[in-house]
PDB file of N, CA and C in Angstrom:
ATOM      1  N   UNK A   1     -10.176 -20.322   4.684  1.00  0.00           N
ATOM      2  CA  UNK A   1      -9.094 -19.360   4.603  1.00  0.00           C
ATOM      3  C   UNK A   1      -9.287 -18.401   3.421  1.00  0.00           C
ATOM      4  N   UNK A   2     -10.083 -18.684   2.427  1.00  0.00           N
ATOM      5  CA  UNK A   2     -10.273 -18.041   1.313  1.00  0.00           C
ATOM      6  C   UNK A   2     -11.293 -17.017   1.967  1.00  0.00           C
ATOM      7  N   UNK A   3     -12.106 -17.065   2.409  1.00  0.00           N
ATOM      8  CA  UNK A   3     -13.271 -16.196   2.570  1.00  0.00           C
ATOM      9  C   UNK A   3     -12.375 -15.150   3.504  1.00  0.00           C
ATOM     10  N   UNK A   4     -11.531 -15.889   4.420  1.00  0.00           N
ATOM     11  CA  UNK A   4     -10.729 -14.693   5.215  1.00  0.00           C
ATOM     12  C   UNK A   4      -9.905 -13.484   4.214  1.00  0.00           C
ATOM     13  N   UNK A   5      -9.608 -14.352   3.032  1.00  0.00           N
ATOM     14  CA  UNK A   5      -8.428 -13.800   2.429  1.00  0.00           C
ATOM     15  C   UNK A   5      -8.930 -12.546   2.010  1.00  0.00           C
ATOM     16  N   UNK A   6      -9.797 -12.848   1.504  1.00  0.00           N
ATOM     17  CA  UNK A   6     -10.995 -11.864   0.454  1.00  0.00           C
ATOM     18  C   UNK A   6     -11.381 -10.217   1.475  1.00  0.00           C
ATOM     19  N   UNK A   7     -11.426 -10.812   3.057  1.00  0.00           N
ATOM     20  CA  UNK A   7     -12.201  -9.898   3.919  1.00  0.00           C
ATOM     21  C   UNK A   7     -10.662  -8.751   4.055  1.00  0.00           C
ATOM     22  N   UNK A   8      -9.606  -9.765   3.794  1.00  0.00           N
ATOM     23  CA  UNK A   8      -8.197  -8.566   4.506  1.00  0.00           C
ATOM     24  C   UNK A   8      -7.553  -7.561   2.545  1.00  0.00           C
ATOM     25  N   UNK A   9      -8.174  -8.304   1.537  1.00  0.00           N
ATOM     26  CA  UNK A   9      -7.900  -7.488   0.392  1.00  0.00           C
ATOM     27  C   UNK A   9      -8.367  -5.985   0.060  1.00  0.00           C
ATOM     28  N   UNK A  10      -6.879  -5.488  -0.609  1.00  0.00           N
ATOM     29  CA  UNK A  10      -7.430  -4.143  -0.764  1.00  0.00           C
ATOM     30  C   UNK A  10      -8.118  -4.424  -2.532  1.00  0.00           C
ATOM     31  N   UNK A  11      -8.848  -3.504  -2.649  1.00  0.00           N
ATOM     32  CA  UNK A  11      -9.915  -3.153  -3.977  1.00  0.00           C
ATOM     33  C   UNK A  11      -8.710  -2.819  -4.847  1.00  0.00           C
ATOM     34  N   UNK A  12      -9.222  -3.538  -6.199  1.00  0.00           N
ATOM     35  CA  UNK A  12      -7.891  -3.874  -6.910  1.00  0.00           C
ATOM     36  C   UNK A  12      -7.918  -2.743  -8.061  1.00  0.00           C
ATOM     37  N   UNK A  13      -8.948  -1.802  -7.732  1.00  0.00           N
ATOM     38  CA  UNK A  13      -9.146  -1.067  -8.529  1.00  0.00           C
ATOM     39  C   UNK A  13      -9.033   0.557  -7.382  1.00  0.00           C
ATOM     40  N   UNK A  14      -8.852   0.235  -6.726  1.00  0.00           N
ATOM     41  CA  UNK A  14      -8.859   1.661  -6.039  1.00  0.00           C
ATOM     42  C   UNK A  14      -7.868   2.990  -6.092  1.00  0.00           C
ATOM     43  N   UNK A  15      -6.778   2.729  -7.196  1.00  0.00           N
ATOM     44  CA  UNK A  15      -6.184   4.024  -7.802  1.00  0.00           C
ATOM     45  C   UNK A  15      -6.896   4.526  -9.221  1.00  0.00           C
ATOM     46  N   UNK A  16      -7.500   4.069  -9.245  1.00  0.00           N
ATOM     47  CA  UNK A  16      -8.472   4.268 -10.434  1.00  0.00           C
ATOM     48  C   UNK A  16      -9.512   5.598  -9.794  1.00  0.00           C
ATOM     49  N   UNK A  17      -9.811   5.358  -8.323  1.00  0.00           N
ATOM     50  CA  UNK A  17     -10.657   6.304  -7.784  1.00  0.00           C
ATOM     51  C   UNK A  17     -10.040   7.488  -6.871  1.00  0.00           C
ATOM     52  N   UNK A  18      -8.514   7.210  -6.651  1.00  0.00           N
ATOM     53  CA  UNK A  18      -8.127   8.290  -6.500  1.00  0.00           C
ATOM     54  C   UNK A  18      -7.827   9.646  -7.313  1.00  0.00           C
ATOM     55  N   UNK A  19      -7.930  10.806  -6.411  1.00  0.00           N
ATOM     56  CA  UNK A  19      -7.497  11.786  -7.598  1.00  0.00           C
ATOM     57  C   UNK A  19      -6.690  12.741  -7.570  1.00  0.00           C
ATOM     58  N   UNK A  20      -5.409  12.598  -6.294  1.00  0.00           N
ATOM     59  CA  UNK A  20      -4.672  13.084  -6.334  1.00  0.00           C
ATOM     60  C   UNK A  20      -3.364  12.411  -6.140  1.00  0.00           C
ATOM     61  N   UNK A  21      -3.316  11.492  -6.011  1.00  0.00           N
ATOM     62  CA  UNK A  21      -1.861  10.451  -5.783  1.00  0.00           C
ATOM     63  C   UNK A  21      -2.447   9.452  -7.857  1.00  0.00           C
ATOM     64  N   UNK A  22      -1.473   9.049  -7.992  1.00  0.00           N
ATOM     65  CA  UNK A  22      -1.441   7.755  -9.631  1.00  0.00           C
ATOM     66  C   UNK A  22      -0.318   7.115  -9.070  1.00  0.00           C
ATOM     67  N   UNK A  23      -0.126   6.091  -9.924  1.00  0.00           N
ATOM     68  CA  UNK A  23       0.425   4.846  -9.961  1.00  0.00           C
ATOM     69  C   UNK A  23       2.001   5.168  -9.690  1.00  0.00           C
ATOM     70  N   UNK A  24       2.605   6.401 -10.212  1.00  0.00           N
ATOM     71  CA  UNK A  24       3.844   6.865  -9.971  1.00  0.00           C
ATOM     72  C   UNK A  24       4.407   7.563  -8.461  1.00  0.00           C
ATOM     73  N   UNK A  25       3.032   7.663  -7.777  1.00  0.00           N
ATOM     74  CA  UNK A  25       3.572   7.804  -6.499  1.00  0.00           C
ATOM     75  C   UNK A  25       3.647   7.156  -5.526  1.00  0.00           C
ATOM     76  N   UNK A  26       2.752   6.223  -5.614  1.00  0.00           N
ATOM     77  CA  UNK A  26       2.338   4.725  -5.076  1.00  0.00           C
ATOM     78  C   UNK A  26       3.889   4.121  -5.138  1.00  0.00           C
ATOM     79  N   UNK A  27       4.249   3.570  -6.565  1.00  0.00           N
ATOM     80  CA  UNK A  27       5.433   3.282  -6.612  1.00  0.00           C
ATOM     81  C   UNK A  27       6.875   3.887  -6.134  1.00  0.00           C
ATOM     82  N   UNK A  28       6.630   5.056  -5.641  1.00  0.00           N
ATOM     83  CA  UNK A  28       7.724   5.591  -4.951  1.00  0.00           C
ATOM     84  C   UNK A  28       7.729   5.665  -3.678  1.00  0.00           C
ATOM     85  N   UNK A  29       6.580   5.952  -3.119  1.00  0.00           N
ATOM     86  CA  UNK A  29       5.993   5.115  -1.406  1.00  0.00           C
ATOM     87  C   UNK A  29       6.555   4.006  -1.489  1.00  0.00           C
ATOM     88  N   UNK A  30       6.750   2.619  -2.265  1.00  0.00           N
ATOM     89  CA  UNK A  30       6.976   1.546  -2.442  1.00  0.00           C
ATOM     90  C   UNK A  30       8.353   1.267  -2.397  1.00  0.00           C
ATOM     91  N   UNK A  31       9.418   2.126  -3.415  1.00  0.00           N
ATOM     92  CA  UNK A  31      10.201   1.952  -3.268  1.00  0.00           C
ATOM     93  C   UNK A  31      10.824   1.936  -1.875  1.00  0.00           C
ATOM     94  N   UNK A  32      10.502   3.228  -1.347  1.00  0.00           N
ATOM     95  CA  UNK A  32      10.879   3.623  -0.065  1.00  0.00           C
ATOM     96  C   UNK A  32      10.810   3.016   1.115  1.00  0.00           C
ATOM     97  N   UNK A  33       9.810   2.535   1.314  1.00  0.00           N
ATOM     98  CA  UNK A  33       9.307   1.331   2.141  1.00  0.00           C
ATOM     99  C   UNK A  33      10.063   0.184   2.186  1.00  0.00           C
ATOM    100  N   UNK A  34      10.514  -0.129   0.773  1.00  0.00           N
ATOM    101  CA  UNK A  34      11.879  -1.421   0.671  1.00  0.00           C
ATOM    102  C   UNK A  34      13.226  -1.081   1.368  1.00  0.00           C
ATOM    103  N   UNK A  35      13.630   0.237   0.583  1.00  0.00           N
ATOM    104  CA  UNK A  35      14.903   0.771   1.525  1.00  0.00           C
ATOM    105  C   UNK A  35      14.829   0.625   3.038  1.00  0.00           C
ATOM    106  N   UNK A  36      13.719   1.221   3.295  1.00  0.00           N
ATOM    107  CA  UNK A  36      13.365   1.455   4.962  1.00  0.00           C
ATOM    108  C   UNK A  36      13.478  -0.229   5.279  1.00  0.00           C
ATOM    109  N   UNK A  37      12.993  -1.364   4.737  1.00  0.00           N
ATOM    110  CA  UNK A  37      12.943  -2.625   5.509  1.00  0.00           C
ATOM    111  C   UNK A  37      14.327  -2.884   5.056  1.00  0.00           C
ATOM    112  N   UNK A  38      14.777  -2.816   3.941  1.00  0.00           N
ATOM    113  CA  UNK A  38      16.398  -3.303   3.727  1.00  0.00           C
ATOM    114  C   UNK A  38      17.257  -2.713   5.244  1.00  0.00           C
ATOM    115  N   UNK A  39      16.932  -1.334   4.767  1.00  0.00           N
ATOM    116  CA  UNK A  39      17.864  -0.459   6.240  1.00  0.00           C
ATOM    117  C   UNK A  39      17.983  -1.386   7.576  1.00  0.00           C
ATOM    118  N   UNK A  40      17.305  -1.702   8.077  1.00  0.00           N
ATOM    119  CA  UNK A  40      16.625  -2.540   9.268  1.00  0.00           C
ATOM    120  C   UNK A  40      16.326  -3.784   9.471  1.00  0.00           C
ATOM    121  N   UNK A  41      16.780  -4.417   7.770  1.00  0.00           N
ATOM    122  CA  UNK A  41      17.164  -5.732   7.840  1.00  0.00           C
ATOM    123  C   UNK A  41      15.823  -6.283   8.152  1.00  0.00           C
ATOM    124  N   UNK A  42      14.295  -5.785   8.017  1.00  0.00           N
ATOM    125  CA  UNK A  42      13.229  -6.775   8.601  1.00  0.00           C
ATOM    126  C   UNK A  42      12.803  -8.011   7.624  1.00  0.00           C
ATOM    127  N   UNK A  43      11.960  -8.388   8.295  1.00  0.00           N
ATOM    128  CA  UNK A  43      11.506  -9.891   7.567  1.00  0.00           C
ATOM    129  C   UNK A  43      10.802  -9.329   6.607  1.00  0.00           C
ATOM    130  N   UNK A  44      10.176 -10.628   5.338  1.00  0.00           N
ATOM    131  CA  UNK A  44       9.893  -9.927   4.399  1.00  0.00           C
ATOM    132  C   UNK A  44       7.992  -9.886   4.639  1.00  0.00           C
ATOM    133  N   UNK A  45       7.920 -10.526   5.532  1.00  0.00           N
ATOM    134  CA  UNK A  45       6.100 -10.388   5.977  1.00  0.00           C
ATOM    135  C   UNK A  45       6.129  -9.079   6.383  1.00  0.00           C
ATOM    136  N   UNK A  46       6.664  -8.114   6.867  1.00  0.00           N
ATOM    137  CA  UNK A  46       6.292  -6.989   7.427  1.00  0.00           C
ATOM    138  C   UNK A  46       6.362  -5.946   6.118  1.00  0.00           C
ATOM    139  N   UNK A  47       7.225  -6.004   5.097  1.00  0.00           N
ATOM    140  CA  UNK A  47       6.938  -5.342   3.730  1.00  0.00           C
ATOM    141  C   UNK A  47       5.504  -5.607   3.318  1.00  0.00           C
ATOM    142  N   UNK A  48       5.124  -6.954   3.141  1.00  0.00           N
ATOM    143  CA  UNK A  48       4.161  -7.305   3.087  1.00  0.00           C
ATOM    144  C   UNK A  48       3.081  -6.899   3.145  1.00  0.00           C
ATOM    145  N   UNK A  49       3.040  -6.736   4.695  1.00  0.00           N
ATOM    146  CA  UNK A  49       1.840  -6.697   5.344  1.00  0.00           C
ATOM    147  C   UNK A  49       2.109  -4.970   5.525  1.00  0.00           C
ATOM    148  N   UNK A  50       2.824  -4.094   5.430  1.00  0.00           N
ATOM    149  CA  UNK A  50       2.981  -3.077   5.587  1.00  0.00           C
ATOM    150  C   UNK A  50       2.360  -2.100   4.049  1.00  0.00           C
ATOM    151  N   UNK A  51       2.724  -3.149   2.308  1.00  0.00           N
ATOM    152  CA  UNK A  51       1.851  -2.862   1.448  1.00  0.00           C
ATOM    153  C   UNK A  51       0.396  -2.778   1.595  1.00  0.00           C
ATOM    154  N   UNK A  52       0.820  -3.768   1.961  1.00  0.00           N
ATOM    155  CA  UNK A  52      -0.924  -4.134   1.964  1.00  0.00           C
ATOM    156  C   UNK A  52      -2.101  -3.213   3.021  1.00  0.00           C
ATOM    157  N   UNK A  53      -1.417  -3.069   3.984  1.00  0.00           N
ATOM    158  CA  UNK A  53      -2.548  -2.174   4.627  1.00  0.00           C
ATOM    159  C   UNK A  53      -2.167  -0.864   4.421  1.00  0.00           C
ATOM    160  N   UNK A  54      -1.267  -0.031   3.317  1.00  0.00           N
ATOM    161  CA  UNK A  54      -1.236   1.188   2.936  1.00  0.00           C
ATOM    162  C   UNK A  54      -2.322   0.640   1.548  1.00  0.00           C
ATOM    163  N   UNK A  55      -2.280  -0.398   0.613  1.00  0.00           N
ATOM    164  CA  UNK A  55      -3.142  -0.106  -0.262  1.00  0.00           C
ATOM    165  C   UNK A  55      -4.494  -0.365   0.269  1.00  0.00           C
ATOM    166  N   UNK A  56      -4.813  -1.218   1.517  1.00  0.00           N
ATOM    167  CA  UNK A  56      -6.258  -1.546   2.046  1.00  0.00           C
ATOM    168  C   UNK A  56      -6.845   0.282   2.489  1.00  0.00           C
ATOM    169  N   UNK A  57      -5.724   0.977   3.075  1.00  0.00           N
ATOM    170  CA  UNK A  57      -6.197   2.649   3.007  1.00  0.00           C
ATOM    171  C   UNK A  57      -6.121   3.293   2.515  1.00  0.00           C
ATOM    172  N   UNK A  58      -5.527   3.208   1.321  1.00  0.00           N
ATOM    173  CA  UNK A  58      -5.794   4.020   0.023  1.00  0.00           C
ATOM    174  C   UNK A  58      -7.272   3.578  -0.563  1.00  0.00           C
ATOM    175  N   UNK A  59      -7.593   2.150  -0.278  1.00  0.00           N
ATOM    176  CA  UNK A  59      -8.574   1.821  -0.994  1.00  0.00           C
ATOM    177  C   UNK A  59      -9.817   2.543  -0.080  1.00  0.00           C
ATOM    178  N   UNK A  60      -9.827   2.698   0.976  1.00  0.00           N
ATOM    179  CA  UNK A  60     -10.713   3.661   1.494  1.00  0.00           C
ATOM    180  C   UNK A  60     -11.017   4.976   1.552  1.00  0.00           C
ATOM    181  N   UNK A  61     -10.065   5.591   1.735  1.00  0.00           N
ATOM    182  CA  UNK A  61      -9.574   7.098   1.569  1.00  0.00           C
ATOM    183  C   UNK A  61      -9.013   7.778   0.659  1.00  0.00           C
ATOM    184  N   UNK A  62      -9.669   8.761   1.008  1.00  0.00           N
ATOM    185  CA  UNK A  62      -8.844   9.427  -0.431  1.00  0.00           C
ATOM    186  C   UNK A  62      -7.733  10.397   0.043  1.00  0.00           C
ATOM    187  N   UNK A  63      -6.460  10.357  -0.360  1.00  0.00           N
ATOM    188  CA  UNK A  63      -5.431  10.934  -0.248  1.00  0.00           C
ATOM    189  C   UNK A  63      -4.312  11.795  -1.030  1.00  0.00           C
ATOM    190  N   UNK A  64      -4.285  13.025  -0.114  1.00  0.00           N
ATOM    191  CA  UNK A  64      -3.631  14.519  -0.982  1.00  0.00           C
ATOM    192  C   UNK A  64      -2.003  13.733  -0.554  1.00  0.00           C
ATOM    193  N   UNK A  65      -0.936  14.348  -1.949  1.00  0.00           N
ATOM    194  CA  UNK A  65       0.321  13.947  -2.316  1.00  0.00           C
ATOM    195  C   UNK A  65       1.125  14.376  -0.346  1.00  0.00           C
ATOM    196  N   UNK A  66       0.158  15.767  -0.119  1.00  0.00           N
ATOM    197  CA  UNK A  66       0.896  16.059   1.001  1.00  0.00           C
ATOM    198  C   UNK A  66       0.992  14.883   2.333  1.00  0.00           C
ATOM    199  N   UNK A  67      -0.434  13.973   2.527  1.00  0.00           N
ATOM    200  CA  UNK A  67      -0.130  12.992   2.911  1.00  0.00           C
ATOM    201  C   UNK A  67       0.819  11.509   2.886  1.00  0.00           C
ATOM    202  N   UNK A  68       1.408  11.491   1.735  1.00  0.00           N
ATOM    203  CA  UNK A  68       2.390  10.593   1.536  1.00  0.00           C
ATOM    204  C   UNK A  68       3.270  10.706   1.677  1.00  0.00           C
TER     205      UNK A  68
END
């Protein structure tokens, strides 16, 4: 399960290589994303898993503010 874990992680360094979004917009995507699951009452795996594969594509791509 570990070797799986490793294959679904985003790069723990990958706002470091962006160069138009930082840590302050990330966190406001974030916030927002909570409201949106509060709104709708969802479970908390889908926050989750909904972080996680926005930071697994940030960690790939590089992304303008207009995309967020």
């Amino acid at each position: 399960m570990l070797k799986k874990e490793t294959k679904w992680q985003a790069d723990f360094m990958y706002m470091n290589r962006q160069e138009k979004i930082d840590e302050t917009c990330r966190s406001t995507l974030i916030d927002w994303l909570v409201q949106i699951h509060f709104n709708f009452n969802l479970m908390p795996e889908t926050l989750y898993l909904t972080v996680n594969a926005f930071d697994r594509f940030c960690s790939m791509v590089q992304i303008s503010k207009k995309e967020v």
